[in-house]
Protein backbone atom coordinates (compact mmCIF):
# COMPACT_ATOMS: atom_id res chain seq x y z
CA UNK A 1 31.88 76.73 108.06
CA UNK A 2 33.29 80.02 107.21
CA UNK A 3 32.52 83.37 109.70
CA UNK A 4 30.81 86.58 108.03
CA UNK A 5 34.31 87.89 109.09
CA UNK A 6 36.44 85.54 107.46
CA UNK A 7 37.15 83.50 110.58
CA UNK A 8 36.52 79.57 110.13
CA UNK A 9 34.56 77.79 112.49
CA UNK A 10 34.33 74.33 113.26
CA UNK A 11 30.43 73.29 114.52
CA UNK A 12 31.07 69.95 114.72
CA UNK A 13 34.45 67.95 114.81
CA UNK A 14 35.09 64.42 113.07
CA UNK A 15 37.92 62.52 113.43
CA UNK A 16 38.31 60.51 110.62
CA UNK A 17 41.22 57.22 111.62
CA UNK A 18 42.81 56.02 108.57
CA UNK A 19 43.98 52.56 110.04
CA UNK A 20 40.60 51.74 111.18
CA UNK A 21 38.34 53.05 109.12
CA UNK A 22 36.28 54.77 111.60
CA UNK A 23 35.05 58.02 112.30
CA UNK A 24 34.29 60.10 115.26
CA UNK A 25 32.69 63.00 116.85
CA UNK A 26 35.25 65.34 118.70
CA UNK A 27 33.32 67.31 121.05
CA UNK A 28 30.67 69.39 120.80
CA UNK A 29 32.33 72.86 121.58
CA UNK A 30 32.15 75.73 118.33
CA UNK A 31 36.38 75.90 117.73
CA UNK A 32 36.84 79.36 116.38
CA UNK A 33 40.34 81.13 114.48
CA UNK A 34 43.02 78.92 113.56
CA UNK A 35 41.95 75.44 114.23
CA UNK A 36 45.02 72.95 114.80
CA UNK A 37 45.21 69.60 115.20
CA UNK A 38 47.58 66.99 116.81
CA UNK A 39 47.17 62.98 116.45
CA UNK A 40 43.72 62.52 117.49
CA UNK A 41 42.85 65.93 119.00
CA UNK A 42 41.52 69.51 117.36
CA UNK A 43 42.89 72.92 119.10
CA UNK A 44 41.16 76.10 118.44
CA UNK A 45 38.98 78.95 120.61
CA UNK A 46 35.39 79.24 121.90
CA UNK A 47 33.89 82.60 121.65
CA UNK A 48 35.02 83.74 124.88
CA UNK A 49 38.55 83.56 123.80
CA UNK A 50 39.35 80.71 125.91
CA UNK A 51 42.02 77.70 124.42
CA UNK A 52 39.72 74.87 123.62
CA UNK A 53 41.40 71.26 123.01
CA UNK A 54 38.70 68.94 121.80
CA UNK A 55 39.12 64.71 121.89
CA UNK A 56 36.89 62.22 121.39
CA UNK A 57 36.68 61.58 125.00
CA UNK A 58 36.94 65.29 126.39
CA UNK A 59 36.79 68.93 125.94
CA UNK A 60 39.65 70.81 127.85
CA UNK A 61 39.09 74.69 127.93
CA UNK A 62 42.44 77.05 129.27
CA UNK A 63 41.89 80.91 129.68
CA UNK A 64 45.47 82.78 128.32
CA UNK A 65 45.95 85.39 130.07
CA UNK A 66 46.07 87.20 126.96
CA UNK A 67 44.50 86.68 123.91
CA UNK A 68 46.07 83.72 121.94
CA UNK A 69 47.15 84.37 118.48
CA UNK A 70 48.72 81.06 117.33
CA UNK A 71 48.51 77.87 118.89
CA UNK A 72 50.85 74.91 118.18
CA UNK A 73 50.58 71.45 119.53
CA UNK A 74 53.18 69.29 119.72
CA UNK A 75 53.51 65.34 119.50
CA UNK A 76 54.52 64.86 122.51
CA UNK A 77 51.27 66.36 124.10
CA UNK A 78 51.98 69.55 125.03
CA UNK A 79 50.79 72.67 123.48
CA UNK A 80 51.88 76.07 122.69
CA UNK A 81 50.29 79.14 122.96
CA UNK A 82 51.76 82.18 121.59
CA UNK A 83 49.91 85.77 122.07
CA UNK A 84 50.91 89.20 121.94
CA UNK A 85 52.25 91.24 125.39
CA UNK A 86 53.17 94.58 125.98
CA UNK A 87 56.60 93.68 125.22
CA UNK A 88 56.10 91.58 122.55
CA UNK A 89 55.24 87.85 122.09
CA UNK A 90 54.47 85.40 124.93
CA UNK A 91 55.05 81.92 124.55
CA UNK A 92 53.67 79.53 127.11
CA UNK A 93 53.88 75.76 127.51
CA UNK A 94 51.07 73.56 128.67
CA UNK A 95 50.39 69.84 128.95
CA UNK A 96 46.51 69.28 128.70
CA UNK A 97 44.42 68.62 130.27
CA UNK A 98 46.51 70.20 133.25
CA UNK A 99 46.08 73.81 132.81
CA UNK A 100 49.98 74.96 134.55
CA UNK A 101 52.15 76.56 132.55
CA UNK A 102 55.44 74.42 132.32
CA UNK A 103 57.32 76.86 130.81
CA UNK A 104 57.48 80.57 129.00
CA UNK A 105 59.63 82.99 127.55
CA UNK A 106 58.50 86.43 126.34
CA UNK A 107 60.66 87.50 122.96
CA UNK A 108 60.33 90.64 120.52
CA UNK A 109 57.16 91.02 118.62
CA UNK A 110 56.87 87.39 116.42
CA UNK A 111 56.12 88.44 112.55
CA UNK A 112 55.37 84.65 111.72
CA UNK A 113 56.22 81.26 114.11
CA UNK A 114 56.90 77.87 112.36
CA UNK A 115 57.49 74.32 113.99
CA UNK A 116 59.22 71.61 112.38
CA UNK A 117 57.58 68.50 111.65
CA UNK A 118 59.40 66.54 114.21
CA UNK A 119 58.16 69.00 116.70
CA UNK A 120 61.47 69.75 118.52
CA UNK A 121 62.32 73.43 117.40
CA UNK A 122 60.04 76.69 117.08
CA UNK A 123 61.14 79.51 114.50
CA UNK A 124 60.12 82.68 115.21
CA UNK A 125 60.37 85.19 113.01
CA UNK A 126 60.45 88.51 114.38
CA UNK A 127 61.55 92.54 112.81
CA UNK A 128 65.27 91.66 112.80
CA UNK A 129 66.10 88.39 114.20
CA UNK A 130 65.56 85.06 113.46
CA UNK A 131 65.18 82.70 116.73
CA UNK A 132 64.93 78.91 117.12
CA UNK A 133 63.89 77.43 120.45
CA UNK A 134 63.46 74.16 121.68
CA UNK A 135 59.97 73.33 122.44
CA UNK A 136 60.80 70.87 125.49
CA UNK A 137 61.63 73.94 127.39
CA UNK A 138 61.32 76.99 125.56
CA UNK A 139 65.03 77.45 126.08
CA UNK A 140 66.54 79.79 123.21
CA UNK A 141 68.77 77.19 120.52
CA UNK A 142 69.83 79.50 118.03
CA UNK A 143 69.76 83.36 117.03
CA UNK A 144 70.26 84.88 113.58
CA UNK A 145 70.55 88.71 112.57
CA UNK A 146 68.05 89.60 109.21
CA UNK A 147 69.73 92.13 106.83
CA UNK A 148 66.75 91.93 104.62
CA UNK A 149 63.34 91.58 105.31
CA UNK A 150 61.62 88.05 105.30
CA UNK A 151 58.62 87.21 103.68
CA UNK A 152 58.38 83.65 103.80
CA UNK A 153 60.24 80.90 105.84
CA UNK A 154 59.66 77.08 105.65
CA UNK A 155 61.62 74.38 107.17
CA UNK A 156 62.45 70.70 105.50
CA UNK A 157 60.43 67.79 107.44
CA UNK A 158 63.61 66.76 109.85
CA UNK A 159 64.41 70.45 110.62
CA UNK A 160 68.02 70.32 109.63
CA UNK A 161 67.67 73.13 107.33
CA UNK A 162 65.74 76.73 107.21
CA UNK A 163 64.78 78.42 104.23
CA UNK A 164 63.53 82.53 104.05
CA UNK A 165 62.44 84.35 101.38
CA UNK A 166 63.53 87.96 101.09
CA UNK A 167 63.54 90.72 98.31
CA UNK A 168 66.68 89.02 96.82
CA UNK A 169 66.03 86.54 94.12
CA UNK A 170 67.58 84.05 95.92
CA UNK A 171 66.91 82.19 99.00
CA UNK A 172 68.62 82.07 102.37
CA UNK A 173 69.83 78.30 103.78
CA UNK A 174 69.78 77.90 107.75
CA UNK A 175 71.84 75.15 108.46
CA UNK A 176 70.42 73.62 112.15
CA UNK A 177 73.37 71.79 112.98
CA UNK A 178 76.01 74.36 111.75
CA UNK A 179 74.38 76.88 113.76
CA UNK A 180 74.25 79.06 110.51
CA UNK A 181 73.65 80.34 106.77
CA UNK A 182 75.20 78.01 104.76
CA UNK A 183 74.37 78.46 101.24
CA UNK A 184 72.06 80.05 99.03
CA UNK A 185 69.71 79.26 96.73
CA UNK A 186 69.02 80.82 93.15
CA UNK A 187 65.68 81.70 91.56
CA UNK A 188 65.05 84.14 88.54
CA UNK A 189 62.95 86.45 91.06
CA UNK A 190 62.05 87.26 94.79
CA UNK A 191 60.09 84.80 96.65
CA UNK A 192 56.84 85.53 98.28
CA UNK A 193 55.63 82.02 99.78
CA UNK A 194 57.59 78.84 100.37
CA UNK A 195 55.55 75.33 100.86
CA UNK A 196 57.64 72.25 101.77
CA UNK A 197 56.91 68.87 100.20
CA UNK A 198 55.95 66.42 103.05
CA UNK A 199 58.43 63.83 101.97
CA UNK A 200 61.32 66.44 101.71
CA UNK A 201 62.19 65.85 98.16
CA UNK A 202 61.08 69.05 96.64
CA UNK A 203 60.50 72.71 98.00
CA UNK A 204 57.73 75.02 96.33
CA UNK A 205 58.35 78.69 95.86
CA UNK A 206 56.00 81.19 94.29
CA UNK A 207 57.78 84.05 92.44
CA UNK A 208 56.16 87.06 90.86
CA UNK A 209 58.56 88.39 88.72
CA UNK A 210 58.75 86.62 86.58
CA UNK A 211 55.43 84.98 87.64
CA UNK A 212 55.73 81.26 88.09
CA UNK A 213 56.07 78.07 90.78
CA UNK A 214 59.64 77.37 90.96
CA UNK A 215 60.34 73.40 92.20
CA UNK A 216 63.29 73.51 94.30
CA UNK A 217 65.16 70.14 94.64
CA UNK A 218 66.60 69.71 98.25
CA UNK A 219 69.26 67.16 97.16
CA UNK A 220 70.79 69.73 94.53
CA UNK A 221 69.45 73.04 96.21
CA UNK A 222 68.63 74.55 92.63
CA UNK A 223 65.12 75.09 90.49
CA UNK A 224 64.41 71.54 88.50
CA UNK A 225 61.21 73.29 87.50
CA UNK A 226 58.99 75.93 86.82
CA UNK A 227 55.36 75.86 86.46
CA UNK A 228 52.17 78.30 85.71
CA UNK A 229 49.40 78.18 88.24
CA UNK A 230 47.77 79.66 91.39
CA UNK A 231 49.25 80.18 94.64
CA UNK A 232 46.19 78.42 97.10
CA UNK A 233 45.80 77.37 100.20
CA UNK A 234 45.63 73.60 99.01
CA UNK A 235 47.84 73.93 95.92
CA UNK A 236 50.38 73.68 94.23
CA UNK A 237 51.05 70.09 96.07
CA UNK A 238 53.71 67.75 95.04
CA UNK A 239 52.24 64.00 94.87
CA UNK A 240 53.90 60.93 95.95
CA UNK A 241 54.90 60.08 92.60
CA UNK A 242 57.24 63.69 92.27
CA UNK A 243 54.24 65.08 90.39
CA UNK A 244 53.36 68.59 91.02
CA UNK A 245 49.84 69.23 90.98
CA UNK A 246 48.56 73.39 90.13
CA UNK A 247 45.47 75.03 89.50
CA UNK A 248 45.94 76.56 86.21
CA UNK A 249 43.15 78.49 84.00
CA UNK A 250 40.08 76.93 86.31
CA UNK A 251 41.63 72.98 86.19
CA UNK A 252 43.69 70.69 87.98
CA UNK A 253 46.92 69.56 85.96
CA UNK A 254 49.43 67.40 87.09
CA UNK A 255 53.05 67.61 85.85
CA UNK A 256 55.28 64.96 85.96
């Protein structure tokens, strides 16, 4: 349930398995912040600030030496915890339940972190650089200079490409394997807020001006669409099908 400050709070955890059908109670510890979760296990914080990971079997509590301000699991089991330092972001690696750090790196102030779905590479977005690093080790892959100031960034689901949103009404292409910007892509405005189709088919950008959700096709890299709706949390979500579901004037609508 939602805090009086806006926080969300988990009282009690279900896991819910979709090959089964079965559903189960994941600890009985109060997850506070930004909850995460990671195969069968729920990351979040306790009240006393300490990094709670929550199973059906166990509850594993770490105390960061700072306060943690994003955490990110990874499918391989280990977990990162990223929190601001007096010289600007720590990242730590951890393998619960042991509570040593396997690895860290300390980087400029992070603006906004991002993982790709494969879990190999961490984006972090910081005042003028843009910095990839493999999660194995923390070891820096990749560096970028920003010109312009990034709003939004979102990554397709194998990683091999970047995309940021800037002030330009277009947006910038991050090519993994290149090592580079390779490309641009066109929209009739700036974007503020990028959201990646889960298949990779289709990338979602909300512009304001003029207002609209532009549908980005990966395969072509230009806007096959544009939509009316609201910018939430859960929507706009492309289906399946290629249909991209918005809230629009208090309803659901689905275009194909």
């Amino acid at each position: 349930m939602g805090g009086a400050d806006g926080s969300f709070q988990i009282k009690l955890g279900i896991g819910v398995d979709l090959r089964l059908g079965m559903a189960e109670r994941l600890g009985t510890s109060a997850l506070q912040g930004e909850v995460r979760s990671e195969g069968t296990a729920a990351f979040g914080q306790d009240s006393a600030g300490r990094v709670v990971r929550v199973t059906p079997v166990a509850t594993w509590t770490w105390a960061p030496t700072e306060p943690a301000r994003h955490l990110i699991p990874l499918p391989d089991g280990a977990l990162l915890v990223i929190s601001e330092s007096a010289g600007g972001t720590a990242i730590r690696r951890l393998i619960p339940p042991e509570a040593r750090v396997t690895d860290s790196t300390e980087l400029p102030a992070a603006r906004s972190v991002l993982r790709t779905a494969t879990g190999d590479r961490l984006w972090v977005l910081t005042e003028d650089e843009l910095i990839a690093l493999l999660t194995r080790d923390l070891s820096p892959a990749l560096t970028i200079p920003l010109g312009d100031p990034v709003a939004a960034m979102e990554a397709t689901p194998s990683g091999d490409r970047l995309f940021l949103a800037s002030d330009r009404d277009a947006l910038r292409v991050i090519d993994r394997f290149a090592e580079q910007e390779q490309g641009r892509v066109s929209l009739p405005g700036p974007a503020t807020a990028l959201r990646m189709d889960p298949d990779g088919a289709y990338l979602l950008a909300r512009t304001e001006a003029p207002a609209g959700i532009q549908v980005i096709a990966i395969g072509t890299m230009r806007v096959v669409a544009t939509f009316a709706g609201a910018w939430r949390d859960d929507l706009p979500a492309v289906t399946p099908q290629g249909q991209v579901v918005v809230a629009r004037d208090g309803a659901i609508v689905a275009n194909g």
